[in-house]
Protein backbone atom coordinates (compact mmCIF):
# COMPACT_ATOMS: atom_id res chain seq x y z
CA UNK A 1 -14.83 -58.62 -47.35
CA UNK A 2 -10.97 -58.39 -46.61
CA UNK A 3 -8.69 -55.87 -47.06
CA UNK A 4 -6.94 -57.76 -49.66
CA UNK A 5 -4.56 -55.85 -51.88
CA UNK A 6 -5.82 -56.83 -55.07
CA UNK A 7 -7.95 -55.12 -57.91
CA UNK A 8 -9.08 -57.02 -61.16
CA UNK A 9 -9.67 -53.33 -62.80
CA UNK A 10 -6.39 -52.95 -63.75
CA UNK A 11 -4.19 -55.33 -64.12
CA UNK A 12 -5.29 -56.48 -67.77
CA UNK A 13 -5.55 -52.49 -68.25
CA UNK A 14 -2.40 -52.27 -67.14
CA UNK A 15 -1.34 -55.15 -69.23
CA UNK A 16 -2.24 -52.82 -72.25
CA UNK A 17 -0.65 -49.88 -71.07
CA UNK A 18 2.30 -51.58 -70.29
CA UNK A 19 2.02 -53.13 -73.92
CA UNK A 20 2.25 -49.52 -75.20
CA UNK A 21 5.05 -48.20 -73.08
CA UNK A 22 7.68 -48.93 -75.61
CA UNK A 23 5.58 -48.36 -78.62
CA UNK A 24 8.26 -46.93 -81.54
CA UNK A 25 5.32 -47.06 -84.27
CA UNK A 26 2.32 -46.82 -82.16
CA UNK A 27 0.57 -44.59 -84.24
CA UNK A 28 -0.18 -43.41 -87.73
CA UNK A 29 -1.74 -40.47 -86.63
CA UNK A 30 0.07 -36.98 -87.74
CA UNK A 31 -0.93 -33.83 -85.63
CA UNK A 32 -2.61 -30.99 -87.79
CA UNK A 33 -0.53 -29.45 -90.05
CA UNK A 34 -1.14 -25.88 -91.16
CA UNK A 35 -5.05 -26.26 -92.67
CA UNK A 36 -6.59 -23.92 -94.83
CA UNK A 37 -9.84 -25.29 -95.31
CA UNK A 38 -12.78 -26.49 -93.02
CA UNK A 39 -12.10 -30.20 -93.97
CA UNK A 40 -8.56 -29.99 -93.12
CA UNK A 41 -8.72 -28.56 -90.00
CA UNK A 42 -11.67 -30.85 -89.28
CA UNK A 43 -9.87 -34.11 -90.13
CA UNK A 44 -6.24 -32.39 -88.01
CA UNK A 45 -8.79 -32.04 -84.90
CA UNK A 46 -9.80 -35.70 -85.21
CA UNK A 47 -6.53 -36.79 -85.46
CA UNK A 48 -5.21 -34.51 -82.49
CA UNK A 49 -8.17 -36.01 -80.66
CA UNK A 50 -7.47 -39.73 -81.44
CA UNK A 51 -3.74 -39.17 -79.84
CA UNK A 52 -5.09 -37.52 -77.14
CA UNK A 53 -7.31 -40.31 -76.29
CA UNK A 54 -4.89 -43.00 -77.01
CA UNK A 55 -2.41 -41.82 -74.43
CA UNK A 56 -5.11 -41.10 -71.94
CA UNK A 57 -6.28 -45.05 -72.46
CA UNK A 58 -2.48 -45.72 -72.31
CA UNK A 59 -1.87 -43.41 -69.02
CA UNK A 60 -5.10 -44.72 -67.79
CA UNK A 61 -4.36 -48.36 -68.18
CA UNK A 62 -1.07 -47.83 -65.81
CA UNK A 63 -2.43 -45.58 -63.29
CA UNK A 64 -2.78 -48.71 -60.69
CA UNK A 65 0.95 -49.71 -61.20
CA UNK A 66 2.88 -46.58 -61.07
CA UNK A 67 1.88 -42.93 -62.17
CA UNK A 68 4.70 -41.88 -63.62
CA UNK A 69 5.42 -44.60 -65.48
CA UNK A 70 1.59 -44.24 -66.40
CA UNK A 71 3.06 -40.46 -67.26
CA UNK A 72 6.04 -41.53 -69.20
CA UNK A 73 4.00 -43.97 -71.10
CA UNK A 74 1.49 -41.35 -72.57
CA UNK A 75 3.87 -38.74 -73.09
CA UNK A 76 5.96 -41.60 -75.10
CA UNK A 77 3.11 -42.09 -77.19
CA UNK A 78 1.89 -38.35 -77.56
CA UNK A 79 5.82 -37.61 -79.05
CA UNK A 80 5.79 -40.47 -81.07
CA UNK A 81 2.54 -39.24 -82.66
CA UNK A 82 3.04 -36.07 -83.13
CA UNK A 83 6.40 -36.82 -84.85
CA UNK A 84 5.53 -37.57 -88.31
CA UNK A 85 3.82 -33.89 -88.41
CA UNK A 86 6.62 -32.44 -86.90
CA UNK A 87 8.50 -33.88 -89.58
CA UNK A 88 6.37 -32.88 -92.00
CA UNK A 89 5.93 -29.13 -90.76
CA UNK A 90 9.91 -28.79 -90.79
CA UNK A 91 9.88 -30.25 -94.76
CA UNK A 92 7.40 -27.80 -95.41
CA UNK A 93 9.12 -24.87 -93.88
CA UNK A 94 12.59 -25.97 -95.49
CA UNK A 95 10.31 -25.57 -98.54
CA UNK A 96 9.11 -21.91 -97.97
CA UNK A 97 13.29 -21.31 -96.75
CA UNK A 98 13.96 -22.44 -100.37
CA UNK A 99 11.07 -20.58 -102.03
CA UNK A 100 11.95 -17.12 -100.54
CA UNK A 101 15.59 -17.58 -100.53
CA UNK A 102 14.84 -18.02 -104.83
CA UNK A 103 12.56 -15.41 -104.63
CA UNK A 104 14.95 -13.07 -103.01
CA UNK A 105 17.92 -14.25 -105.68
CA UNK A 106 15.58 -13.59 -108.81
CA UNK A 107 14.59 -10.12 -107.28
CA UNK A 108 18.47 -9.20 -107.00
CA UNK A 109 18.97 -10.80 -110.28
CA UNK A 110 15.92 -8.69 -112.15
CA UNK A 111 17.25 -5.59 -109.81
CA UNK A 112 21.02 -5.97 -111.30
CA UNK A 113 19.61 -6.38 -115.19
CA UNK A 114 17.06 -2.50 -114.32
CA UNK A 115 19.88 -1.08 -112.69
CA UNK A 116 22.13 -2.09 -116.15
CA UNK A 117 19.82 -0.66 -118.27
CA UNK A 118 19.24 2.74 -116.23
CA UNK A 119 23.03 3.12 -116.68
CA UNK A 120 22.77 2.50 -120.52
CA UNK A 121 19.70 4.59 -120.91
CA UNK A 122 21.26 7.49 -118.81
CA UNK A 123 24.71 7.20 -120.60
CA UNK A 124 23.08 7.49 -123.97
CA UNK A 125 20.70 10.35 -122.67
CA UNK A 126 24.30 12.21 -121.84
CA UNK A 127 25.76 11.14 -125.35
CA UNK A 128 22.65 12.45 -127.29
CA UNK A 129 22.82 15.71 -124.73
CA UNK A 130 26.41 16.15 -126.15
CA UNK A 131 25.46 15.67 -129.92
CA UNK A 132 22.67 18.17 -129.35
CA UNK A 133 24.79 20.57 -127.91
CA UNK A 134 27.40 20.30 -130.94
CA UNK A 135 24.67 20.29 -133.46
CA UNK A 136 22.93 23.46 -131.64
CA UNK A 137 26.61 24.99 -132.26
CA UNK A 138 26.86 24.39 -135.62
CA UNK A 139 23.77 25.70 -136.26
CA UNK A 140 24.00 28.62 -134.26
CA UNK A 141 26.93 29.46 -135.97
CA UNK A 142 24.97 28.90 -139.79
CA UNK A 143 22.12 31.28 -138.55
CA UNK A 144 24.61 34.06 -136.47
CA UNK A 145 26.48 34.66 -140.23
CA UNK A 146 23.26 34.17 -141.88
CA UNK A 147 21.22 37.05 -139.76
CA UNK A 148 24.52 39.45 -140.10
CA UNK A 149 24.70 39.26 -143.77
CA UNK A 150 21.07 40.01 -144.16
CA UNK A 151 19.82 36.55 -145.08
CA UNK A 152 23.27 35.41 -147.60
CA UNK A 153 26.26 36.77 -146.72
CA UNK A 154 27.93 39.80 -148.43
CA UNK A 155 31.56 38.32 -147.94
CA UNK A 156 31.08 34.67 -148.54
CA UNK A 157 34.45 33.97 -147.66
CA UNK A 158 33.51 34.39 -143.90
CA UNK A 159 31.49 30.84 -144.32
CA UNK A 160 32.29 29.31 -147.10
CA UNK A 161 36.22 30.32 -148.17
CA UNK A 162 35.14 31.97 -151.55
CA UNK A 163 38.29 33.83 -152.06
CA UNK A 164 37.16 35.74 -155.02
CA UNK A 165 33.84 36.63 -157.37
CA UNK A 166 35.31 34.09 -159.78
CA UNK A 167 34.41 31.73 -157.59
CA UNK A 168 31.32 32.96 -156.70
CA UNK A 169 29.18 30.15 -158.39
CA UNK A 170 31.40 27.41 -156.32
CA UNK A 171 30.65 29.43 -153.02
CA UNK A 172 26.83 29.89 -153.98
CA UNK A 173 27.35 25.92 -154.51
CA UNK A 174 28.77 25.76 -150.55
CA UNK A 175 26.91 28.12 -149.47
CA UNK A 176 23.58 25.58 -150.79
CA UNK A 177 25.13 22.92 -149.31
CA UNK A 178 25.69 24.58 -145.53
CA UNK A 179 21.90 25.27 -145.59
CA UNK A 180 21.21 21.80 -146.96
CA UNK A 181 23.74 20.73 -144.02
CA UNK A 182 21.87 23.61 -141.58
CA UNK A 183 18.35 21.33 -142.32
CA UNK A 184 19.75 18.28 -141.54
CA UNK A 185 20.85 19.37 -138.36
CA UNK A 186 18.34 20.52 -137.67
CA UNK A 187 16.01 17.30 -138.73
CA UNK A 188 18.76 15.72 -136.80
CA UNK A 189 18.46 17.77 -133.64
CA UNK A 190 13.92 16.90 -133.69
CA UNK A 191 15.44 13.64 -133.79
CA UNK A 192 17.29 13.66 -131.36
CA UNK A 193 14.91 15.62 -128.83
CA UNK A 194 12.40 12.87 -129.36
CA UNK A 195 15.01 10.66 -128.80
CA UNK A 196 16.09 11.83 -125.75
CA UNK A 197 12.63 12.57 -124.39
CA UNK A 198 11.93 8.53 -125.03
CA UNK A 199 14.58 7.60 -123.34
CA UNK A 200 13.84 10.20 -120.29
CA UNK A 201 10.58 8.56 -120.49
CA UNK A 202 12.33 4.83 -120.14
CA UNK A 203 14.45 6.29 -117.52
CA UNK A 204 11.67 6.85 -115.10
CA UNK A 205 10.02 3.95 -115.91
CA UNK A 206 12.92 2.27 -114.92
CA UNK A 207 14.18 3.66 -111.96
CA UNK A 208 10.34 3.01 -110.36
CA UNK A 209 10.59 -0.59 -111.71
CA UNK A 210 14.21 -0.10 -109.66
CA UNK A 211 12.28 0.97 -106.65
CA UNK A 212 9.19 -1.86 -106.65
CA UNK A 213 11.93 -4.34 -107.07
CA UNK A 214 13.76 -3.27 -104.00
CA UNK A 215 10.54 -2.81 -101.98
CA UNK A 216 9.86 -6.67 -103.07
CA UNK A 217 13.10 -7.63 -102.19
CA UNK A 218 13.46 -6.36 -99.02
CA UNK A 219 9.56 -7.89 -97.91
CA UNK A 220 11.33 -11.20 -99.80
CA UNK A 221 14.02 -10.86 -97.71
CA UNK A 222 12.12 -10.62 -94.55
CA UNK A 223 9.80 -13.43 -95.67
CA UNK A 224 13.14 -15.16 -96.03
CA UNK A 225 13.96 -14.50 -92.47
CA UNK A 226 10.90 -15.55 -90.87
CA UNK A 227 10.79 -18.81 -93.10
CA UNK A 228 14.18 -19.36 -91.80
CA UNK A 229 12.93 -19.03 -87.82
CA UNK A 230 9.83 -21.11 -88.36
CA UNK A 231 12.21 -24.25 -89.66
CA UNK A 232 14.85 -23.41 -86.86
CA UNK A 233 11.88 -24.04 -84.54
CA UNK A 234 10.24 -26.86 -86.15
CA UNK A 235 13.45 -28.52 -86.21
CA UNK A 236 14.15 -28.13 -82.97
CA UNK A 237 10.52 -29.58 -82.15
CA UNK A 238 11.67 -32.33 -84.01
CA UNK A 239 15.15 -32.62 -82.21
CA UNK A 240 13.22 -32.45 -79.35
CA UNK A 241 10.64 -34.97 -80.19
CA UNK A 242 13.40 -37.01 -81.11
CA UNK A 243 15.62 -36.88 -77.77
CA UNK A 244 12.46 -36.97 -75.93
CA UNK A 245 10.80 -39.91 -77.04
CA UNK A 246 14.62 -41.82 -77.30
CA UNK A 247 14.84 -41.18 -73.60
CA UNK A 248 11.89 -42.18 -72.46
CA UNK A 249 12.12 -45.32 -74.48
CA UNK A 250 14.93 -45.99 -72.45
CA UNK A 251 13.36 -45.28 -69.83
CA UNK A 252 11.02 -47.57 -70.07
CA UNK A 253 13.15 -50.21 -71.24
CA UNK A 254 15.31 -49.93 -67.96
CA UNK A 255 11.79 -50.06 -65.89
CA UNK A 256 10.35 -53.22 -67.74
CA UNK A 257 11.36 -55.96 -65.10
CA UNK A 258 10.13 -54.05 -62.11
CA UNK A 259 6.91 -53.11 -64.26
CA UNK A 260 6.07 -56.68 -65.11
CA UNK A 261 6.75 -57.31 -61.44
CA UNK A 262 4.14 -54.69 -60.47
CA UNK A 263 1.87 -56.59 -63.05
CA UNK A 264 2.11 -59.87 -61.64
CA UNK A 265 1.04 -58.92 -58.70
CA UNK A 266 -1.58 -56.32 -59.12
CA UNK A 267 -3.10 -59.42 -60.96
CA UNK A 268 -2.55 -61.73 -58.19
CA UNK A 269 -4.23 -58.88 -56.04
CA UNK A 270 -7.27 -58.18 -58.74
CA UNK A 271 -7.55 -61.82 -59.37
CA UNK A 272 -8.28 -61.95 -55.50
CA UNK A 273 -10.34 -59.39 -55.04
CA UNK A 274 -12.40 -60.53 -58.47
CA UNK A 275 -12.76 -64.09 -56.81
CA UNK A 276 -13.96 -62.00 -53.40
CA UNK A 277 -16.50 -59.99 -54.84
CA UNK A 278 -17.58 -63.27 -56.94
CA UNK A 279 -17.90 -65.17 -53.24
CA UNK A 280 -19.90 -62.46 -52.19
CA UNK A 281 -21.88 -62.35 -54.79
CA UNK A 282 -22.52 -66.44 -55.11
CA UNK A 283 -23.34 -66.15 -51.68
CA UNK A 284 -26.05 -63.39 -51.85
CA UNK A 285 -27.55 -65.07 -54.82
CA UNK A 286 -27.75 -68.63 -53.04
CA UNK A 287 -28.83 -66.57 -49.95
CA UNK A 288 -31.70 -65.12 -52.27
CA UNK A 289 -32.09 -68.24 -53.99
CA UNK A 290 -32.91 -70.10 -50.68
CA UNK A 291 -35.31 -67.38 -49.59
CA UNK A 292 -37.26 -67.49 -52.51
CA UNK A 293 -37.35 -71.29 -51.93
CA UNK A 294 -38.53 -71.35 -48.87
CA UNK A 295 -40.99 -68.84 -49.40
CA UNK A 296 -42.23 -71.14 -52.48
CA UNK A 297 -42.44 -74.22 -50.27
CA UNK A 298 -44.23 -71.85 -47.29
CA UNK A 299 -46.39 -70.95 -49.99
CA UNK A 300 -47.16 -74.69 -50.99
CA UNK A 301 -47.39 -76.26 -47.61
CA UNK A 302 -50.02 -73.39 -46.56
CA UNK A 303 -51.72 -74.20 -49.85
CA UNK A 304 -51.55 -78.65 -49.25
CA UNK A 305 -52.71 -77.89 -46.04
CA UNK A 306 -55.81 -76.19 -46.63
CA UNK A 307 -56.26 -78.63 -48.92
CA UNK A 308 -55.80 -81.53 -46.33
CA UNK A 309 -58.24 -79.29 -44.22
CA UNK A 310 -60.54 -79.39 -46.79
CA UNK A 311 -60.22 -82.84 -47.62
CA UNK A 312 -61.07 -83.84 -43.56
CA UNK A 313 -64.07 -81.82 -43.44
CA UNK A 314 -65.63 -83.32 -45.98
CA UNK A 315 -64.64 -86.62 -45.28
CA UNK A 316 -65.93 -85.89 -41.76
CA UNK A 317 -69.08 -84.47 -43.20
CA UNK A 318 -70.00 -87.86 -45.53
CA UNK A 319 -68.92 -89.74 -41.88
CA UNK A 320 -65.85 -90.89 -43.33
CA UNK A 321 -63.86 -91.14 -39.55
CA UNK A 322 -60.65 -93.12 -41.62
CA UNK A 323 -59.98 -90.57 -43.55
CA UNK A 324 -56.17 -90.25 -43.54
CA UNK A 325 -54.56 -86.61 -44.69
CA UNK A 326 -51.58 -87.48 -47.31
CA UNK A 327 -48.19 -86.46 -46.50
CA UNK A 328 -46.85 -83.24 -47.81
CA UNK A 329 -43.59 -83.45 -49.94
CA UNK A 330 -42.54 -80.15 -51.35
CA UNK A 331 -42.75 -79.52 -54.99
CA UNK A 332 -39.25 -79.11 -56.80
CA UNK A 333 -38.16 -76.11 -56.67
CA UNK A 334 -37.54 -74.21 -60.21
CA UNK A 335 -35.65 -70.96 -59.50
CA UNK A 336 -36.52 -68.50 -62.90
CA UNK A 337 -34.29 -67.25 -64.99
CA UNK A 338 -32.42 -64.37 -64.22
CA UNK A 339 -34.40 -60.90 -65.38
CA UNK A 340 -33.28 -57.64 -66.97
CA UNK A 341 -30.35 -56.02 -65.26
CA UNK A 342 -32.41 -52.65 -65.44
CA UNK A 343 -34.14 -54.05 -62.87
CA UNK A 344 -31.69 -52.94 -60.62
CA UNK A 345 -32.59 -48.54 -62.17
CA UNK A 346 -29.01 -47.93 -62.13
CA UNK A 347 -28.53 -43.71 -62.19
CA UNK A 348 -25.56 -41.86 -62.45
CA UNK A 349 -23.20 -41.44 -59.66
CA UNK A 350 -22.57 -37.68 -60.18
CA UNK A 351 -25.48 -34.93 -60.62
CA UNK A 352 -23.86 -33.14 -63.40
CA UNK A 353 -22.47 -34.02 -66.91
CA UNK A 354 -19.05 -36.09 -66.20
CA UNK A 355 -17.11 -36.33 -69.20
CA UNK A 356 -16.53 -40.00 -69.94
CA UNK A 357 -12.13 -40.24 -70.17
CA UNK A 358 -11.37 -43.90 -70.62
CA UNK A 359 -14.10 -46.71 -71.93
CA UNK A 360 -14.82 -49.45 -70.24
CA UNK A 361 -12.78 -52.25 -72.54
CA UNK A 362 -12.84 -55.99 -72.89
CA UNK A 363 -9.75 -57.68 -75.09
CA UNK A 364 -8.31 -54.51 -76.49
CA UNK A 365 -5.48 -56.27 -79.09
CA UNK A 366 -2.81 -54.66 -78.04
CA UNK A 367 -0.66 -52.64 -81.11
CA UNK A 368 1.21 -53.69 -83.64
CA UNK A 369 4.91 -53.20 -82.68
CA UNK A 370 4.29 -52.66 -79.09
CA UNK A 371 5.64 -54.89 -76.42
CA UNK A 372 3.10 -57.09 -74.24
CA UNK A 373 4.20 -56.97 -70.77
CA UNK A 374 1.10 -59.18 -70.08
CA UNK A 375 1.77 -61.71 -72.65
CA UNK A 376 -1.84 -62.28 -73.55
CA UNK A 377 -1.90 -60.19 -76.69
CA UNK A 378 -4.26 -57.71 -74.82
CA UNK A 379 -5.74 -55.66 -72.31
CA UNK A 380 -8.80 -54.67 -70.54
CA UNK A 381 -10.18 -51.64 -68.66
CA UNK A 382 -12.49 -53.01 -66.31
CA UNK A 383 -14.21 -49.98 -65.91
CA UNK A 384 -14.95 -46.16 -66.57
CA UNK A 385 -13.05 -43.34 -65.86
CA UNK A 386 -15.08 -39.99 -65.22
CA UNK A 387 -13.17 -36.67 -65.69
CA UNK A 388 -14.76 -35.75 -62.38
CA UNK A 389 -12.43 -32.70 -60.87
CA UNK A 390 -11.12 -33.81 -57.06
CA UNK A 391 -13.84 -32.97 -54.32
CA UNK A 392 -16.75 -33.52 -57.01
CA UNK A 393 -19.20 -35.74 -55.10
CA UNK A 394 -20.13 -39.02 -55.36
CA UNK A 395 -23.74 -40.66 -54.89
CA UNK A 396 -25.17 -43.69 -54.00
CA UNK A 397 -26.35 -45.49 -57.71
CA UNK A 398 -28.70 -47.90 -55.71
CA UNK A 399 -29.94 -48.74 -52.49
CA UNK A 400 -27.70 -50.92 -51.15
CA UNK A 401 -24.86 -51.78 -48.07
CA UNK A 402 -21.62 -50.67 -47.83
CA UNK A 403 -18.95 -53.58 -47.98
CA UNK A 404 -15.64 -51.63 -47.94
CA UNK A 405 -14.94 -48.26 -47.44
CA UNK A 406 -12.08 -45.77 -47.63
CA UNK A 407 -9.60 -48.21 -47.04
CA UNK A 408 -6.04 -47.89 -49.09
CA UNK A 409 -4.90 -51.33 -49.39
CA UNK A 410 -7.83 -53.21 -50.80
CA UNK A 411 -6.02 -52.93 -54.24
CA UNK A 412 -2.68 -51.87 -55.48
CA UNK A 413 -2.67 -47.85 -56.67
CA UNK A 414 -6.50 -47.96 -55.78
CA UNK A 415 -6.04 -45.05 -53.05
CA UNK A 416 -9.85 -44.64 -51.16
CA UNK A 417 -12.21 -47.61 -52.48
CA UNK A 418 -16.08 -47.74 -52.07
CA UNK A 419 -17.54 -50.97 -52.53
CA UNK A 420 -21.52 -51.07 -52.30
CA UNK A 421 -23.45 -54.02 -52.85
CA UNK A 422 -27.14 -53.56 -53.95
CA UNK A 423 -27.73 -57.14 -53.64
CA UNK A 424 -30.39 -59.54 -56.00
CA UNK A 425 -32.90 -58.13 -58.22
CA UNK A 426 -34.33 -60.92 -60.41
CA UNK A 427 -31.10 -63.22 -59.67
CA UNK A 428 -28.71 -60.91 -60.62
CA UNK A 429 -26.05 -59.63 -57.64
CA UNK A 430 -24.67 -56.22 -58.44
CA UNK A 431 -21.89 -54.32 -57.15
CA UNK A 432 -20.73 -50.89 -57.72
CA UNK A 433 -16.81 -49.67 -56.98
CA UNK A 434 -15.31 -46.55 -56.50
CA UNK A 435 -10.99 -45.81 -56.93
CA UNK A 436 -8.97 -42.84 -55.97
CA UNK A 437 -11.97 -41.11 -54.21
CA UNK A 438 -10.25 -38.00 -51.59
CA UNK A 439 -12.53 -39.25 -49.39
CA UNK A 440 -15.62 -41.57 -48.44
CA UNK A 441 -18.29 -40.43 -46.00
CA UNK A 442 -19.91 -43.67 -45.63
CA UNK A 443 -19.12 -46.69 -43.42
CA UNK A 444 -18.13 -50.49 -43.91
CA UNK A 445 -22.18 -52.30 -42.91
CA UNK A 446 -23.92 -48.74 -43.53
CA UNK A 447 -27.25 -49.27 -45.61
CA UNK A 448 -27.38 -46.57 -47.98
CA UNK A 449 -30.16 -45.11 -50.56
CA UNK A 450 -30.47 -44.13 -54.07
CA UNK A 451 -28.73 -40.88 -54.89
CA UNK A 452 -26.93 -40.78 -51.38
CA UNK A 453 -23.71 -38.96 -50.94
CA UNK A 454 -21.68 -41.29 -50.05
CA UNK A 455 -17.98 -40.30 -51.28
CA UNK A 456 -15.71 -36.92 -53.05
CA UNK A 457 -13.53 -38.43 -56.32
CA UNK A 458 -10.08 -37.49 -56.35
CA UNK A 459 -6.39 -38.62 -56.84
CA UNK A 460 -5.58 -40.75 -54.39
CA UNK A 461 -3.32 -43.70 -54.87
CA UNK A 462 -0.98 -44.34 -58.09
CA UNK A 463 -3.54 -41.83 -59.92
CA UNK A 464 -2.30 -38.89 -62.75
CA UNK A 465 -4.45 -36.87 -61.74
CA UNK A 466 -8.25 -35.75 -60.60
CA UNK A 467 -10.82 -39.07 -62.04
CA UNK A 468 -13.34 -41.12 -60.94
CA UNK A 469 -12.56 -44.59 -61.39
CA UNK A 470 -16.12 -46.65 -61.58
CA UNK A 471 -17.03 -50.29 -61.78
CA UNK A 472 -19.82 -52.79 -62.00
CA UNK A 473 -19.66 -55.97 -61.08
CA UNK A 474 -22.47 -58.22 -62.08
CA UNK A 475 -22.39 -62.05 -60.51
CA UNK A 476 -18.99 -61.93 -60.09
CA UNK A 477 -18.03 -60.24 -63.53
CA UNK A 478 -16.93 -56.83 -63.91
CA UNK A 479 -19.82 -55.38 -66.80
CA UNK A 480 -19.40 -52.16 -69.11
CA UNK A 481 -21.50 -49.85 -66.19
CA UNK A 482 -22.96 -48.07 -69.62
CA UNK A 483 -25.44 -50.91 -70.21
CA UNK A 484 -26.77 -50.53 -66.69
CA UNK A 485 -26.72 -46.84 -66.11
C-alpha cells in the first residue's frame, strides 16, 4: 500500500473539533459548586466529568491537524464551561462579603446600645452611692444625739431648736417628726441598697454581654475578612476565565483559514488512504471470492467426473461401446452471504485494562453555536483512543500480515502507523490500524499471530499527549472496533 499522506480517521473528527474551536456557548455545564450533600457533590462530579470528556473529544478530534490548536481548542472549551460556576461561586461569596460585613455592623451596633447602658447603670449606681452616703449622714447624726442624750435628748434645742420648756410640746412634736424622718431614711436607705445591688447585678450582666459581643465581633470580623479573600479570588478566576477564553477565541479566529486548510487536506489524504485500504480490501475479498470458486468448481468437476466414470463402466458393462460422456459445464457459482464478524475473535490489543478516552463516533451534530469548519454539520471519530501511557505495548489482535509499518507520512499528524490486515473470514476483509505508536517492531510483508507484540503506543505525530489511536476497518469501512473486540 503507498505511503500516501492521508488518514480518513480524522479529518471528519477533526471537522468536529474544529467545529468547537470557537464555541462561546458550548456548554451548559457549571463546575461543582460548594456541595453539602451526597447528591450534590454527585451530580458536580458528573458535570466536571462531562467537561472533561467534551474537551478531550474536542482535543482529540484535532490531534491529526495541529496539537496545539487541538490544545487551545479544549482549554477554550474547559474555560468556557467552567465559567458559569465561576460566576456563580463569586455571587455567592459577594453574598457571604455582605452577610458578615451586616453581621459585623449589627454586632457594633448591639455593642454601642450595652456599652450605653453600662454607662447609665454605672452612673446611677454612683448617684444612689451618693444618696446613701447623705442619708447614712443624716442618720448618723439622728442616732449620735439620740445615744448622748440617753435615748431623747435632755437639751432639745441641740436637734430640734426648742428654745425654751414652753415650747417643749412643739419640740416633742419635732423631735416625733425627726424619728418619723430617721425611719424613712432609713426605709429609704433598704431601698436603696437593693437598688443598688440590682443594678450591680445588671452591671455584670452587662459588661459579659459587652465581652461575648466583642468576642463575636471580632470572629465576625475575621469571617468578614476571609469572605472578602475568597471573592477577591473567585473574581479573579473569573477575570481570568474571562481574558483567557477571549484570547484564545481570538486565537482561534486568527488560525481558522490555515485550519480549514489543514482540513481540506487531511481529508484529501484520509479520503485516499480510505479508498486504499478499500482497494485492498475489494481485492482480498475477490481474491477469496475466486478461491472459493474455484475450489467449488474443483469440487464439481471431480464430482461430474466420477460420475462420467461411472456412467462408462456401466455402459461398458451392458456392451454399450457408443456411449458418449456429456460435457462438463460448471455450475453457477453462488458465493454465501457474508458471516458474523466475530468470526474474525477479535481480542484486545493491550494485556491490561486501557481506559477507553475518546469513542469511536459516526455523525456527531456538531453544537449549537459552534462554527463548522467542515461544513457538513458534523463530525466523526473514526476510531478509539486508549489512554495507554507511551512505551505500553501493543499486540497483534489477529493473525494476519503487516501492510505498513512505522512509517510517518502515511497520514497527516499520524506519527508511527501499523496497518495489519487479517484478511477474509466468511467474506468479510478486516483491517486493524495503529497512530502515534513510539515505535513498531514489526515489518511491512511480516505474517504475524494472535497476541503478538508487534508495536509500543506513544505520542508521535500532531498528538497531545501519550494515546493509542485504534481502528477497524471492515470492507473498506472504518467500524466502531467495540462490536468486534
Amino acid at each position: 500500500m503507498p505511503g500516501s499522506r492521508s488518514s480518513r480517521p480524522v479529518v471528519r473528527r477533526l471537522g468536529a473539533a474544529v467545529t468547537v474551536l470557537l464555541a462561546v456557548g458550548l456548554l451548559g455545564l457549571v463546575p461543582p459548586a460548594q456541595a453539602d450533600d451526597a447528591s450534590d457533590k454527585a451530580a458536580a462530579l458528573e458535570q466536571q466529568s462531562a467537561l472533561e470528556q467534551q474537551a478531550h473529544d474536542v482535543q482529540s478530534s484535532l490531534e491529526f491537524v495541529d496539537a496545539g490548536i487541538a490544545k487551545s481548542a479544549a482549554d477554550l472549551v474547559t474555560y468556557q464551561g467552567q465559567l458559569p460556576g465561576a460566576q456563580a461561586a463569586l455571587s455567592e461569596a459577594q453574598t457571604r462579603v455582605s452577610a458578615a460585613t451586616g453581621e459585623v455592623n449589627s454586632l457594633a451596633a448591639r455593642i454601642d446600645l450595652a456599652q450605653q447602658s453600662k454607662d447609665k447603670i454605672t452612673a446611677q449606681i454612683a448617684a444612689d452611692a451618693e444618696k446613701a452616703t447623705e442619708t447614712k449622714a443624716m442618720i448618723g447624726q439622728i442616732a449620735a444625739q439620740s445615744y448622748k442624750a440617753g435615748g431623747l435628748p435632755a437639751n432639745l434645742t441641740l436637734i430640734l431648736g426648742a428654745g425654751s420648756s414652753t415650747d417643749l410640746a412643739n419640740s416633742i412634736d419635732l423631735a416625733e417628726q425627726a424619728l418619723r424622718s430617721q425611719t424613712a431614711a432609713l426605709e429609704q436607705l433598704t431601698a436603696q441598697k437593693a437598688t443598688n445591688k440590682n443594678a450591680q447585678v445588671r452591671l455584670v450582666a452587662v459588661e459579659a454581654e459587652i465581652k461575648d459581643l466583642k468576642q463575636q465581633a471580632e470572629a465576625a470580623l475575621a469571617a468578614e475578612q476571609v469572605a472578602r479573600d475568597q471573592a477577591a479570588a473567585q473574581k479573579a478566576t473569573v477575570d481570568k476565565l474571562i481574558s483567557d477564553s477571549a484570547a484564545l477565541n481570538s486565537k482561534l479566529e486568527a488560525e481558522k483559514p490555515r485550519i480549514q486548510s489543514k482540513l481540506k487536506k487531511v481529508q484529501a489524504e484520509k479520503d485516499a488512504v480510505g479508498a486504499q485500504i478499500a482497494e485492498i480490501q475489494r481485492k482480498e475479498r475477490e481474491a477469496a471470492e475466486a478461491a472459493a470458486k474455484a475450489e467449488a468448481e474443483r469440487v464439481a468437476r471431480a464430482q461430474a467426473e466420477a460420475a462420467a466414470a461411472a456412467a462408462a463402466a456401466a455402459a461398458a458393462e451392458a456392451g454399450n461401446n457408443n456411449y458418449v460422456p456429456p460435457v462438463f459445464v460448471p455450475p453457477p457459482y453462488v458465493p454465501p452471504a457474508p458471516g458474523n464478524v466475530s468470526a474474525f475473535g477479535l481480542q484486545h490489543p493491550f494485556a491490561g485494562n486501557i481506559p477507553i478516552t475518546s469513542p469511536f463516533v459516526r455523525n456527531r451534530p456538531v453544537p449549537a453555536g459552534t462554527a463548522d469548519f467542515n461544513g457538513t454539520g458534523y463530525y466523526d471519530h473514526t476510531g478509539i483512543d486508549f489512554g495507554a501511557q507511551c512505551g505500553t505495548p501493543v499486540y497483534a489482535p489477529a493473525d494476519g500480515v503487516v501492510q505498513i509499518a512505522g512509517q510517518t507520512n502515511v497520514v497527516y499528524g499520524g506519527g508511527n502507523v501499523l496497518y495489519i490486515s487479517h484478511g477474509v473470514v466468511q467474506g468479510n476483509a478486516l483491517m486493524t490500524v495503529f497512530y502515534h505508536n513510539s515505535s513498531v517492531v514489526v515489518s511491512a510483508g511480516q505474517s504475524v499471530k494472535q497476541g503478538q507484540l508487534v508495536a509500543y503506543s506513544g505520542s508521535t505525530g500532531n498528538s497531545t499527549g501519550c494515546h493509542a489511536h485504534f481502528e477497524t476497518w471492515l470492507n473498506g469501512t472504518p467500524v466502531d472496533p467495540m462490536g468486534l473486540l
